[in-house]
C-alpha atoms as a PDB file:
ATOM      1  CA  UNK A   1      10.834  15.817 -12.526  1.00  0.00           C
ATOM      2  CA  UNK A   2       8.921  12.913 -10.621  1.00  0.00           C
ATOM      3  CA  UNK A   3       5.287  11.646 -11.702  1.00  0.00           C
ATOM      4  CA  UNK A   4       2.893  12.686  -9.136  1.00  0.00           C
ATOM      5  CA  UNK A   5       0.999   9.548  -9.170  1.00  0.00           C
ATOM      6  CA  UNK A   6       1.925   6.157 -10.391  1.00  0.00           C
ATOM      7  CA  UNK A   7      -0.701   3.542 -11.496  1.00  0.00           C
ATOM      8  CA  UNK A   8      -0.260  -0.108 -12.345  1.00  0.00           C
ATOM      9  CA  UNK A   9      -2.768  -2.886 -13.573  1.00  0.00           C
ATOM     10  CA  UNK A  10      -3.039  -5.880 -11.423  1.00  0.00           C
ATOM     11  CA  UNK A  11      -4.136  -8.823 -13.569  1.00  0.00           C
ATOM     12  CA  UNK A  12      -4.776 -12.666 -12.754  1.00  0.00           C
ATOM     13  CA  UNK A  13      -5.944 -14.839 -14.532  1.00  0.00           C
ATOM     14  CA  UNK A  14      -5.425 -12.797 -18.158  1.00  0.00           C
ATOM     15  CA  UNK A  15      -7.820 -10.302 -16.458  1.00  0.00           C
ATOM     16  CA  UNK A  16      -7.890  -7.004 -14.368  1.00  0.00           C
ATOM     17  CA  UNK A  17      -8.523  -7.824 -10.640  1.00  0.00           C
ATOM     18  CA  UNK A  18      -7.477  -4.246  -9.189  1.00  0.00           C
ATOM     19  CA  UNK A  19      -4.833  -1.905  -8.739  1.00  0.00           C
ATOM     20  CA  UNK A  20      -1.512  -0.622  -7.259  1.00  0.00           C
ATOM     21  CA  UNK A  21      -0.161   2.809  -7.414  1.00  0.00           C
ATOM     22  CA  UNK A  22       2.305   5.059  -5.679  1.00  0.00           C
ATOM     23  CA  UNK A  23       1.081   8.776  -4.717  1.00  0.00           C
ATOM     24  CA  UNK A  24       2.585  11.720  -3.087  1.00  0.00           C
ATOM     25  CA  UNK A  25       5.792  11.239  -4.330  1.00  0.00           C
ATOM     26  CA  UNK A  26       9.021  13.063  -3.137  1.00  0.00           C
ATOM     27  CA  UNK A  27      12.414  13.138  -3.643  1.00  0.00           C
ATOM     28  CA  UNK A  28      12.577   9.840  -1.777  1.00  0.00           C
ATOM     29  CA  UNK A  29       9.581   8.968  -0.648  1.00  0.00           C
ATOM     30  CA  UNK A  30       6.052   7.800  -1.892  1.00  0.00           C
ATOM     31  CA  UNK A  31       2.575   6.657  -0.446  1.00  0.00           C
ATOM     32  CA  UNK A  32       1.992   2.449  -1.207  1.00  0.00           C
ATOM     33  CA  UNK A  33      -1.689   1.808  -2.371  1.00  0.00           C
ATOM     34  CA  UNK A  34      -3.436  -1.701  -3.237  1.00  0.00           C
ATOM     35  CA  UNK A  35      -6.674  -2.221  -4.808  1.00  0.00           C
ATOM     36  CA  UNK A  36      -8.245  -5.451  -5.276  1.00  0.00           C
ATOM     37  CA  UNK A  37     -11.482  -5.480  -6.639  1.00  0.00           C
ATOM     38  CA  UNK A  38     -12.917  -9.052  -6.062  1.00  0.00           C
ATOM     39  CA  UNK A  39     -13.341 -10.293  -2.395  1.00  0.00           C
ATOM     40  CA  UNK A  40     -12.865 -13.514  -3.554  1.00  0.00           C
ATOM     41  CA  UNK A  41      -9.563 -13.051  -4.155  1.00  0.00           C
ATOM     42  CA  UNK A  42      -8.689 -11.567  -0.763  1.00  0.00           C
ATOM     43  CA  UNK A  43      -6.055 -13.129   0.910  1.00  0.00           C
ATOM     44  CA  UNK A  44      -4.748 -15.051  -1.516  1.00  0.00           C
ATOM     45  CA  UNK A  45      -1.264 -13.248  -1.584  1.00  0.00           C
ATOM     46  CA  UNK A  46      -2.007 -11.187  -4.719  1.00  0.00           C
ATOM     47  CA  UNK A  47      -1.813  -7.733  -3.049  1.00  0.00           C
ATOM     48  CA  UNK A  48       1.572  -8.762  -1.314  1.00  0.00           C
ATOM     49  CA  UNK A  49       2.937  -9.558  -4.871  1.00  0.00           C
ATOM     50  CA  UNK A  50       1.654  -6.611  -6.513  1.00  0.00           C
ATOM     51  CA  UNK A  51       3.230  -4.222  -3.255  1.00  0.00           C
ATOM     52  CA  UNK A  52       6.368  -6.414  -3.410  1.00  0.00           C
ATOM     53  CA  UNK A  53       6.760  -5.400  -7.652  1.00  0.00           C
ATOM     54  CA  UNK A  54       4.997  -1.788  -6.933  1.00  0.00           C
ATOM     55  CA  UNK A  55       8.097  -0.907  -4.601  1.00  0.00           C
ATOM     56  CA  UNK A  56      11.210  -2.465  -6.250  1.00  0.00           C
ATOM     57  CA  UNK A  57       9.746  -0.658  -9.240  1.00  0.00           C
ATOM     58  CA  UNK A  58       9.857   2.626  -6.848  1.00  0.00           C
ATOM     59  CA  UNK A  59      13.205   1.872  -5.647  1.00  0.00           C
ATOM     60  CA  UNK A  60      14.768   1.570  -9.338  1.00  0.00           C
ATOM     61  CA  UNK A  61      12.773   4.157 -11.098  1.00  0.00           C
ATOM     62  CA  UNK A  62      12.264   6.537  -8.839  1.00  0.00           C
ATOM     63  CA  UNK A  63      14.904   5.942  -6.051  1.00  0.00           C
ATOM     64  CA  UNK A  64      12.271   5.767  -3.282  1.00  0.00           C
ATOM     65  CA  UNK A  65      13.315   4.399  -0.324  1.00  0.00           C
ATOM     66  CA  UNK A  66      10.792   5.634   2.330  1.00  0.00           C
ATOM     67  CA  UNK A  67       7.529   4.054   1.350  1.00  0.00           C
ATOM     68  CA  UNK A  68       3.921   5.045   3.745  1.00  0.00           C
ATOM     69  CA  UNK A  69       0.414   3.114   3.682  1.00  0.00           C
ATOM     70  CA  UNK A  70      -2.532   3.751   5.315  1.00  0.00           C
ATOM     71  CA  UNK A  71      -5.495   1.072   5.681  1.00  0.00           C
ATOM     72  CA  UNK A  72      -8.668   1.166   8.465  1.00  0.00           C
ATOM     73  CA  UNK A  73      -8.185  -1.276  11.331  1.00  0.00           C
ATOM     74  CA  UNK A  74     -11.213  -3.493  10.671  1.00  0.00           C
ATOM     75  CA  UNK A  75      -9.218  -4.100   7.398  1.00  0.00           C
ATOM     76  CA  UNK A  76      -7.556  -7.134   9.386  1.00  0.00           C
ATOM     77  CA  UNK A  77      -5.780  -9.063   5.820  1.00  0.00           C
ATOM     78  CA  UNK A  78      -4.994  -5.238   4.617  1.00  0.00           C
ATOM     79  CA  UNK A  79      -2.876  -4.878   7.773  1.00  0.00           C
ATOM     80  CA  UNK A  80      -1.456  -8.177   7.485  1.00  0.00           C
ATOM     81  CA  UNK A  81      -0.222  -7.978   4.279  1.00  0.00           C
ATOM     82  CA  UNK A  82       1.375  -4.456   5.477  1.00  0.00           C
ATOM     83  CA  UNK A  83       2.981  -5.965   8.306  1.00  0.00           C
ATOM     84  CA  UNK A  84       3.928  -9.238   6.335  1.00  0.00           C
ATOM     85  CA  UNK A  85       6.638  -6.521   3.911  1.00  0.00           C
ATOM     86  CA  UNK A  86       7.577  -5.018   6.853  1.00  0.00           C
ATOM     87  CA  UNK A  87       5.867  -2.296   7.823  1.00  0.00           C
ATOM     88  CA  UNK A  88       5.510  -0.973  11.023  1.00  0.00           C
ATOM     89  CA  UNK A  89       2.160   1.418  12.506  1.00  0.00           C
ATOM     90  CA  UNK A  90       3.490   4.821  13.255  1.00  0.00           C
ATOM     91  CA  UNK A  91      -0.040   6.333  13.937  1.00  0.00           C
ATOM     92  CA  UNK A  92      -3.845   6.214  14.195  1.00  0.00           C
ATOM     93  CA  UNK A  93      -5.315   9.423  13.004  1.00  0.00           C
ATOM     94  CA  UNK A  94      -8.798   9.834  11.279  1.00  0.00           C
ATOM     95  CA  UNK A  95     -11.451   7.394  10.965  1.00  0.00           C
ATOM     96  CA  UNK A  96     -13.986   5.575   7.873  1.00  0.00           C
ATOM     97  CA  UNK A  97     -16.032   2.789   7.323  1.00  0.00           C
ATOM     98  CA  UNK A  98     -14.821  -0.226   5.804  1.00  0.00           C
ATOM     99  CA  UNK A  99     -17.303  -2.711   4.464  1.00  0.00           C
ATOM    100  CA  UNK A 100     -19.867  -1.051   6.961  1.00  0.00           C
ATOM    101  CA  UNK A 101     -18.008  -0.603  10.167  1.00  0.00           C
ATOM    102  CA  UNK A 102     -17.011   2.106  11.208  1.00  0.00           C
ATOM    103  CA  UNK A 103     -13.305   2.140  12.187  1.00  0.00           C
ATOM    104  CA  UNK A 104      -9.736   4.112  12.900  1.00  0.00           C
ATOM    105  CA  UNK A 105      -7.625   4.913  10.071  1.00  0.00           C
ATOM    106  CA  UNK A 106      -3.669   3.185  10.627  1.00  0.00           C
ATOM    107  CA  UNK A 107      -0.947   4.732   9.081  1.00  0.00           C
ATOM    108  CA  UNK A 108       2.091   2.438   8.258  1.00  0.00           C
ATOM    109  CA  UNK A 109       5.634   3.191   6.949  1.00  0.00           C
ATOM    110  CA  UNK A 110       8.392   0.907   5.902  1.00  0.00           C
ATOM    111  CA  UNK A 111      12.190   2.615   5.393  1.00  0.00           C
ATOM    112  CA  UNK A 112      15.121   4.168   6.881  1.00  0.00           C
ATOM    113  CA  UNK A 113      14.758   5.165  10.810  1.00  0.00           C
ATOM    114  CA  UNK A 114      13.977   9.177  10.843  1.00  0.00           C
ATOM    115  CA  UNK A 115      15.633  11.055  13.445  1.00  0.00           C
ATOM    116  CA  UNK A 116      13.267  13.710  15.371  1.00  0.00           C
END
């Protein structure tokens, strides 16, 4: 039986900075999420690392090869980072605020072509 929900510690520094975690998961599939707390360590790379380790953990634990993210569009390193491990956008449904804007919510996914 899978886990339902997969958390990890992101550390730096010999302390905890945020989060990355896996949710929704399927038979092959599994929803990507990054946390990290302080703003001053935005863009530094850390969140691509963490992803980078969350998913090859995915792929050889779990066998997860279809991986989905969402993030809000004002979230411009958030995207980046996203696009950066290959991601692609494959919709724009819902909105929220992020850090007091409101803004559309972009849903990512990174694996194997589905045929429809």
């Amino acid at each position: 039986m899978l886990d339902s929900q997969v958390r990890m510690a992101i550390e730096f520094e010999g302390r905890l900075i945020g989060y990355a975690d896996l949710a929704q998961i399927r038979t092959n599939a599994a929803e990507l999420g990054i946390s990290i707390g302080e703003s001053g360590l935005w863009g530094k790379g850390i969140g691509s690392l963490a992803a980078g380790k969350m998913m090859e953990l995915a792929r050889e634990k779990y066998g997860i090869t279809l991986f989905n993210a969402e993030t809000n569009e004002e979230n411009a390193r958030s995207r980046r980072m996203l696009e950066k491990l290959g991601f692609v956008e494959i919709s724009r449904v819902g909105r929220e605020a992020y850090l007091g804007k409101d803004g559309r919510l972009i849903q990512y996914r990174l694996g194997p072509v589905i045929e429809q």
